[in-house]
C-alpha atoms as a PDB file:
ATOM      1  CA  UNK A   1      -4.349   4.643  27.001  1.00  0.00           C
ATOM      2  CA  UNK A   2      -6.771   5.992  29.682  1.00  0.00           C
ATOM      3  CA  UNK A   3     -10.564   7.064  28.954  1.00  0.00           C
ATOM      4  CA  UNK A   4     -10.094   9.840  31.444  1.00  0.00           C
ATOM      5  CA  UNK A   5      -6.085  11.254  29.590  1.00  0.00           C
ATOM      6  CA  UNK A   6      -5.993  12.801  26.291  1.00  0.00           C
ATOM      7  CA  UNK A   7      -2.828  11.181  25.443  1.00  0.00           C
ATOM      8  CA  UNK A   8      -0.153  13.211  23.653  1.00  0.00           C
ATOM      9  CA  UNK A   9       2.511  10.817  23.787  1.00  0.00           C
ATOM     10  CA  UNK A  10       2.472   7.000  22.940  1.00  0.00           C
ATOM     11  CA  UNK A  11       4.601   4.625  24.343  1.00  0.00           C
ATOM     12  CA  UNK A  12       6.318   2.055  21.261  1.00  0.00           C
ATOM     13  CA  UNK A  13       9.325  -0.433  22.891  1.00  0.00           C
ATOM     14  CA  UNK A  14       9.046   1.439  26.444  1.00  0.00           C
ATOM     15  CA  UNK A  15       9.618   5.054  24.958  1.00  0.00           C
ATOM     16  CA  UNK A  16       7.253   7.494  24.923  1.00  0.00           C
ATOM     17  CA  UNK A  17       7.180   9.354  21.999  1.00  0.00           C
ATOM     18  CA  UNK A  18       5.215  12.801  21.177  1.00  0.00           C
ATOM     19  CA  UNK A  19       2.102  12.690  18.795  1.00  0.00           C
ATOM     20  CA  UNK A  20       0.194  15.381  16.911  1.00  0.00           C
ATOM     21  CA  UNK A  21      -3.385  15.045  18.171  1.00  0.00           C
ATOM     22  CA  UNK A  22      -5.290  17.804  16.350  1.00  0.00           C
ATOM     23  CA  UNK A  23      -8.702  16.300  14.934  1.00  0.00           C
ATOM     24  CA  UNK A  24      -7.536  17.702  11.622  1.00  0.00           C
ATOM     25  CA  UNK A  25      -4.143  16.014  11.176  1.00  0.00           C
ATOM     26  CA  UNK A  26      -6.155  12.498  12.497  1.00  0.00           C
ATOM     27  CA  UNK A  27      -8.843  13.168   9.823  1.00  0.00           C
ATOM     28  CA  UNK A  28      -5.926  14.280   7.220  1.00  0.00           C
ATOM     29  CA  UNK A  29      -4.905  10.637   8.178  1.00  0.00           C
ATOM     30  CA  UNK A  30      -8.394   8.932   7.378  1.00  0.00           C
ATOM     31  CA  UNK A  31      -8.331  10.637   4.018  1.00  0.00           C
ATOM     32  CA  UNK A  32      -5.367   9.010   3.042  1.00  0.00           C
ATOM     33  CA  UNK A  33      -6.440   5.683   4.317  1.00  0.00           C
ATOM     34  CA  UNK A  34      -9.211   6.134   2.371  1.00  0.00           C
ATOM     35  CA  UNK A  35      -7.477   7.247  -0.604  1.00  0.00           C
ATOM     36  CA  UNK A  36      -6.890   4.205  -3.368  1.00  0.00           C
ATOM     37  CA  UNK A  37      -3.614   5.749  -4.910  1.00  0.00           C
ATOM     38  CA  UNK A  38      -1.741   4.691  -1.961  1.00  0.00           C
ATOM     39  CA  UNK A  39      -0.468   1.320  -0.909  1.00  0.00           C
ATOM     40  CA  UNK A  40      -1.299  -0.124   2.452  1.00  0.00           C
ATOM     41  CA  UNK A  41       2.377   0.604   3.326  1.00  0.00           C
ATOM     42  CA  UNK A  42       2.624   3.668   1.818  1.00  0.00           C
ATOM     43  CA  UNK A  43      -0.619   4.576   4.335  1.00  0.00           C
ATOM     44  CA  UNK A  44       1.544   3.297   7.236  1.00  0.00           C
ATOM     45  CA  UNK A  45       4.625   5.623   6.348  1.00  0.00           C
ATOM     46  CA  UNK A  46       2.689   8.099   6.155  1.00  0.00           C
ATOM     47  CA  UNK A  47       0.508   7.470   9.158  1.00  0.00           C
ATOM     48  CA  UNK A  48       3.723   7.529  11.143  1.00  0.00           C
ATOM     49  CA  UNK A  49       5.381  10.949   9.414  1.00  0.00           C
ATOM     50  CA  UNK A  50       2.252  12.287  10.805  1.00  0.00           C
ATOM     51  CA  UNK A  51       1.355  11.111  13.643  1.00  0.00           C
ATOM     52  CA  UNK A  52       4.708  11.033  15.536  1.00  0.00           C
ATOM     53  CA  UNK A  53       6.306  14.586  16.041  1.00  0.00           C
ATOM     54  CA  UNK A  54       9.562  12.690  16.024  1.00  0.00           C
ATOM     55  CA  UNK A  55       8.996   9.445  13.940  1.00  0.00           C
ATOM     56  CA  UNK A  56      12.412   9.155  12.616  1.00  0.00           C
ATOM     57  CA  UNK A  57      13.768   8.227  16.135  1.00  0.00           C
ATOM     58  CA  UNK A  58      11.149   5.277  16.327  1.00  0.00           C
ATOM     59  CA  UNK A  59      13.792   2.228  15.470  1.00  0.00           C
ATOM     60  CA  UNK A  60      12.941   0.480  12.287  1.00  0.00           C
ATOM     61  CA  UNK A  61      12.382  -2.993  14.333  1.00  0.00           C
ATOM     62  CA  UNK A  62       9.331  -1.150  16.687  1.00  0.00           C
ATOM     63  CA  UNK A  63       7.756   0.593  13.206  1.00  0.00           C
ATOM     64  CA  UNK A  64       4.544  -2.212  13.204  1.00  0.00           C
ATOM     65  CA  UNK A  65       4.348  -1.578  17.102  1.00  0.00           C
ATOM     66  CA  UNK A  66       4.310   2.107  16.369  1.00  0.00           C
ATOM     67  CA  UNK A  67       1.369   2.027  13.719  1.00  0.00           C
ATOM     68  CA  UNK A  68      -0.893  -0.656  15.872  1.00  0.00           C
ATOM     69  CA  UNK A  69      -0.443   2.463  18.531  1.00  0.00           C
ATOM     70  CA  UNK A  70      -0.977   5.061  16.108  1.00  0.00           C
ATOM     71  CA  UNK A  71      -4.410   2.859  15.197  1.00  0.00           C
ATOM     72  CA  UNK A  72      -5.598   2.571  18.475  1.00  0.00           C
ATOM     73  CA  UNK A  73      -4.864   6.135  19.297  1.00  0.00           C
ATOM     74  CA  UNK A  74      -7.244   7.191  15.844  1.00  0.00           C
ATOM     75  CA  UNK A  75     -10.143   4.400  17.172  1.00  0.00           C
ATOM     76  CA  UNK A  76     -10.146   6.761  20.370  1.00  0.00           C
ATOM     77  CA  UNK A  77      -8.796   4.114  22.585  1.00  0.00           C
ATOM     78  CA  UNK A  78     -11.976   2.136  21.801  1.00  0.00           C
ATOM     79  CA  UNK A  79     -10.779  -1.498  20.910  1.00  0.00           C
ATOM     80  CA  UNK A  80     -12.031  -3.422  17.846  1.00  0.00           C
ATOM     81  CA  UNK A  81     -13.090  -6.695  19.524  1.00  0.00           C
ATOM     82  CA  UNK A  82     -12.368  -8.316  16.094  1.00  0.00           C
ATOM     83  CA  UNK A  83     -15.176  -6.694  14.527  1.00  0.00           C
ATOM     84  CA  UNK A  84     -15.120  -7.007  11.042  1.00  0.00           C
ATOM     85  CA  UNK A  85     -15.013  -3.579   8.882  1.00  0.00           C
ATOM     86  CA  UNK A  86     -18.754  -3.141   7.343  1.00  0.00           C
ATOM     87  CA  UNK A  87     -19.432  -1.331   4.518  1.00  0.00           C
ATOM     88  CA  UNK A  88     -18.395   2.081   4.092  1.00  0.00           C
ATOM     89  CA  UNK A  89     -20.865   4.577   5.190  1.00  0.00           C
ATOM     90  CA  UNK A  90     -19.250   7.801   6.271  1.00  0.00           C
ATOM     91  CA  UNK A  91     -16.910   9.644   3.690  1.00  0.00           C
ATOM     92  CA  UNK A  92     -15.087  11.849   6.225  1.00  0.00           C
ATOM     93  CA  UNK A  93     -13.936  14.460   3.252  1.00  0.00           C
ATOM     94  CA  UNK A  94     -17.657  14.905   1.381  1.00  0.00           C
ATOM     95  CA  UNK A  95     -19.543  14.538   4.709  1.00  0.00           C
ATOM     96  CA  UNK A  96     -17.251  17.059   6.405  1.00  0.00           C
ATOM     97  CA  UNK A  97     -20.161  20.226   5.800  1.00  0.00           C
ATOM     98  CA  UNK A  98     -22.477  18.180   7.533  1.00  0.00           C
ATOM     99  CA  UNK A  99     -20.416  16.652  10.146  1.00  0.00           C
ATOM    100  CA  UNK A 100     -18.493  20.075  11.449  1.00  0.00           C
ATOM    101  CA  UNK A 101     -22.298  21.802  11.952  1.00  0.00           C
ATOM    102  CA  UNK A 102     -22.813  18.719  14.190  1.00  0.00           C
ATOM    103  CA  UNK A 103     -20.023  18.932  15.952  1.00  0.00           C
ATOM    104  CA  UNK A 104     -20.003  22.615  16.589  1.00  0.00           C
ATOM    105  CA  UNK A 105     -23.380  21.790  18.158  1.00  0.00           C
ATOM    106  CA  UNK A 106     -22.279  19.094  20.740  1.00  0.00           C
ATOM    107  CA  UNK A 107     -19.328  21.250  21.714  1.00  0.00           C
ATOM    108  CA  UNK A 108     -20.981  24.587  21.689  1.00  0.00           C
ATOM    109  CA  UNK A 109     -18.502  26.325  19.889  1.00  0.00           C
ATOM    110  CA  UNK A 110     -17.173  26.103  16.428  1.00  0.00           C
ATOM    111  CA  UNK A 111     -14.222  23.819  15.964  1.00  0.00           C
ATOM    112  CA  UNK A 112     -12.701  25.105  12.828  1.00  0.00           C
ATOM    113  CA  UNK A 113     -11.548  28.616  14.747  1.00  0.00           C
ATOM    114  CA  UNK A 114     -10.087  26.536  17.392  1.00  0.00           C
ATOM    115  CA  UNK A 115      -6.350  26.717  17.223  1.00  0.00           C
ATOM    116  CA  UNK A 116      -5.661  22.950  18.848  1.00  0.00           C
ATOM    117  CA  UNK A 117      -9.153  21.059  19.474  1.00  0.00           C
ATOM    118  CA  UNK A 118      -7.559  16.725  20.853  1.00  0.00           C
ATOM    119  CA  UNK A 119      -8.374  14.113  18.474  1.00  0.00           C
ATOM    120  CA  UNK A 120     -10.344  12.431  21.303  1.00  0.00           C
ATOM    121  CA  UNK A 121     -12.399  15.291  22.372  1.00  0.00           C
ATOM    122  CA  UNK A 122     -13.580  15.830  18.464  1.00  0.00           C
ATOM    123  CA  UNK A 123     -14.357  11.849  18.219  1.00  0.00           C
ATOM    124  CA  UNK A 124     -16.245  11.990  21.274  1.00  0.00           C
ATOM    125  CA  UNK A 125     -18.317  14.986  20.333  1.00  0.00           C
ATOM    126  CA  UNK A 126     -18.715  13.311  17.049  1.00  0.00           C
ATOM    127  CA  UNK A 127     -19.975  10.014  18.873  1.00  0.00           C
ATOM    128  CA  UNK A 128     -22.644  12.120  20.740  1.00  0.00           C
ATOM    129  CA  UNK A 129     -24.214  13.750  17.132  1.00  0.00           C
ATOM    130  CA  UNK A 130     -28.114  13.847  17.894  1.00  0.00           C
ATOM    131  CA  UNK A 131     -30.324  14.095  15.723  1.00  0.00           C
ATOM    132  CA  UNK A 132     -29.260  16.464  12.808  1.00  0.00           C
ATOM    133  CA  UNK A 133     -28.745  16.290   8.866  1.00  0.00           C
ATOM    134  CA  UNK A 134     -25.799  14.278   9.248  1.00  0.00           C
ATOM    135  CA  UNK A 135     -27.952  11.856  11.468  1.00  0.00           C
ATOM    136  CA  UNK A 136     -30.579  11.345   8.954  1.00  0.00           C
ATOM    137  CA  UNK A 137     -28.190  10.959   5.929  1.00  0.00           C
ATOM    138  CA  UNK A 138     -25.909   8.498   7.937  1.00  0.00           C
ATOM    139  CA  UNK A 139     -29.412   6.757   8.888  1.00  0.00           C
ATOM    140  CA  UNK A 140     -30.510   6.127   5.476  1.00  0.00           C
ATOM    141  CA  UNK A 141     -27.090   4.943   4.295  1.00  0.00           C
ATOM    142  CA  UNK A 142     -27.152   2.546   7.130  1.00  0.00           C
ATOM    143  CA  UNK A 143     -30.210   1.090   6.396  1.00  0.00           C
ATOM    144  CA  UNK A 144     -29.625   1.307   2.136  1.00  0.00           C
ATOM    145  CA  UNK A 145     -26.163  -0.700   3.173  1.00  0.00           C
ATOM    146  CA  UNK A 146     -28.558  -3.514   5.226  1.00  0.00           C
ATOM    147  CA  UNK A 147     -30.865  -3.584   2.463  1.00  0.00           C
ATOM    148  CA  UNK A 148     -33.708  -2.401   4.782  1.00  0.00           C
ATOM    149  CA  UNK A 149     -37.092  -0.455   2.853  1.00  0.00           C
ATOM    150  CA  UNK A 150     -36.811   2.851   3.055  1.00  0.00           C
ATOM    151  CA  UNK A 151     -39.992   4.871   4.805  1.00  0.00           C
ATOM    152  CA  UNK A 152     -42.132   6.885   2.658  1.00  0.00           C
ATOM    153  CA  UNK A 153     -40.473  10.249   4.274  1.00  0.00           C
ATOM    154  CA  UNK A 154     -37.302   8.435   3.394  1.00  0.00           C
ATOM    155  CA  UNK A 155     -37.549   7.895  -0.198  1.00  0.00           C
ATOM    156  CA  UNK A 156     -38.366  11.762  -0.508  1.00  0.00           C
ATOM    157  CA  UNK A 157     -35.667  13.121   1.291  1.00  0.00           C
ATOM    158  CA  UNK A 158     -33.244  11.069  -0.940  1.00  0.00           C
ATOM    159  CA  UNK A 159     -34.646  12.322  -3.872  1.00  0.00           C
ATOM    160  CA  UNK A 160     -34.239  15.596  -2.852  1.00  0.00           C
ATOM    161  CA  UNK A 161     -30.921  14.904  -1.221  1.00  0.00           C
ATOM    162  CA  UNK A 162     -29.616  12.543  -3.619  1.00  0.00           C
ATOM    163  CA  UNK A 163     -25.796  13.779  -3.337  1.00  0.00           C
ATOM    164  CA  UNK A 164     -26.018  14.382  -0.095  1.00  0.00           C
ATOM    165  CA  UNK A 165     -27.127  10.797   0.835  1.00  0.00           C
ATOM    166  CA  UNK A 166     -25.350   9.225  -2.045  1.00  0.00           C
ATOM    167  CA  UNK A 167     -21.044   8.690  -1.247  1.00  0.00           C
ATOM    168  CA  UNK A 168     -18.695   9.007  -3.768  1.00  0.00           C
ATOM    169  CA  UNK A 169     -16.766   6.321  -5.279  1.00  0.00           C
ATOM    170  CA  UNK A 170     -12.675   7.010  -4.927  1.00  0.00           C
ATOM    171  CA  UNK A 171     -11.632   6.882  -7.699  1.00  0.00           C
ATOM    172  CA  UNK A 172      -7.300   6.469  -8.515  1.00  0.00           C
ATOM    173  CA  UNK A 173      -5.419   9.359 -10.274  1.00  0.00           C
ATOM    174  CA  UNK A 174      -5.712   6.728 -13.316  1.00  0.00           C
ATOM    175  CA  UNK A 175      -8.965   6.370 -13.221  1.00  0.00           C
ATOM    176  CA  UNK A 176      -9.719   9.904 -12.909  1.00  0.00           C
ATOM    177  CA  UNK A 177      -7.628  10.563 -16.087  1.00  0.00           C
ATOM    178  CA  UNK A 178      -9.270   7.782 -17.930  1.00  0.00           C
ATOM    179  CA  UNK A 179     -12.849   9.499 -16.819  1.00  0.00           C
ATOM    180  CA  UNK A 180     -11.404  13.053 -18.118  1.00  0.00           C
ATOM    181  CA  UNK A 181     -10.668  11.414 -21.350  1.00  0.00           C
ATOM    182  CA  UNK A 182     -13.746  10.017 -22.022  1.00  0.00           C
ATOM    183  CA  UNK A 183     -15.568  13.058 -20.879  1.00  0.00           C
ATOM    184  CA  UNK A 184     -13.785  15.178 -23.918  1.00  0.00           C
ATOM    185  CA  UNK A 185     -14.339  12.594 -26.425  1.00  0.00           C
ATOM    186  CA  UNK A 186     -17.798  13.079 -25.702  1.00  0.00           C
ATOM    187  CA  UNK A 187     -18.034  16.642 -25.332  1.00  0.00           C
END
């Protein structure tokens, strides 16, 4: 994959097969990796289904090959290096109101009315965020995460902002339930 192409296709076993690359279908994606009711390769199936217009043509032997593509075509071509996974600091479903505003800003236009906006071109503009909400609630999760003191003006905006700055545990389907239950018990 090229910095300067917006791929549509990826190539698995010396075929090129056609991809989906809306930002929303890629970000439908990194819900469900997020998600803790699915299995890792329950994540993968459906990773492919979604990814690949044509998936069922991929031949079982080159599935792996096709979702290391489909990974490095969601990490924007950028490789990992072996960096090791840190903790989790952006929820892409709760932060989405304070990402799209972002966005919209770096692109100039607003990206939910676009009909087809390239995963690439949303990750870059998301990569460029300046200084906005989403920059100062991603800035106090980052230093929360490396145990670093909070500043003065800091500590206020969290307490003010507290489920804004604060992400959401996901929770299973079971545990949900189990939650619900208790909730009526005590109700």
């Amino acid at each position: 994959m090229s910095a300067w192409d917006l791929p549509r296709s990826l190539e698995v076993g010396g075929v090129e097969y056609a991809i989906r690359t809306d930002f929303r279908d890629v970000l439908y994606l990194l819900d469900v990796f997020a998600d803790p009711d699915y299995e890792p390769d329950e994540k993968a199936a459906i990773c492919l289904r979604v990814l690949y217009v044509d998936w069922e043509r991929i031949p079982p032997e080159r599935l792996g090959e096709a979702a290391e593509k489909a990974v490095a075509f969601i990490d924007g071509g950028i490789p990992a290096d072996g960096r090791k996974a840190g903790p989790r600091l952006v929820d892409w479903e709760q932060d989405g109101p304070l990402i799209v505003p972002a966005v919209n800003r770096v692109l100039g236009r607003e990206v939910r009315a676009m009909e087809q906006l390239h995963w690439w071109t949303f990750l870059g503009a998301y990569l460029e965020i300046g200084e906005s909400l989403f920059s100062t609630v991603l800035a106090v999760r980052q230093k929360r995460a490396k145990g670093r003191r909070l500043e003065k003006h800091e500590q206020e905006f969290c307490r003010e902002n507290n489920a804004l700055v604060t992400l959401r545990p996901r929770l299973t389907e079971a545990e949900k339930e189990r939650r619900a239950g208790l909730k009526e018990l005590f109700v």
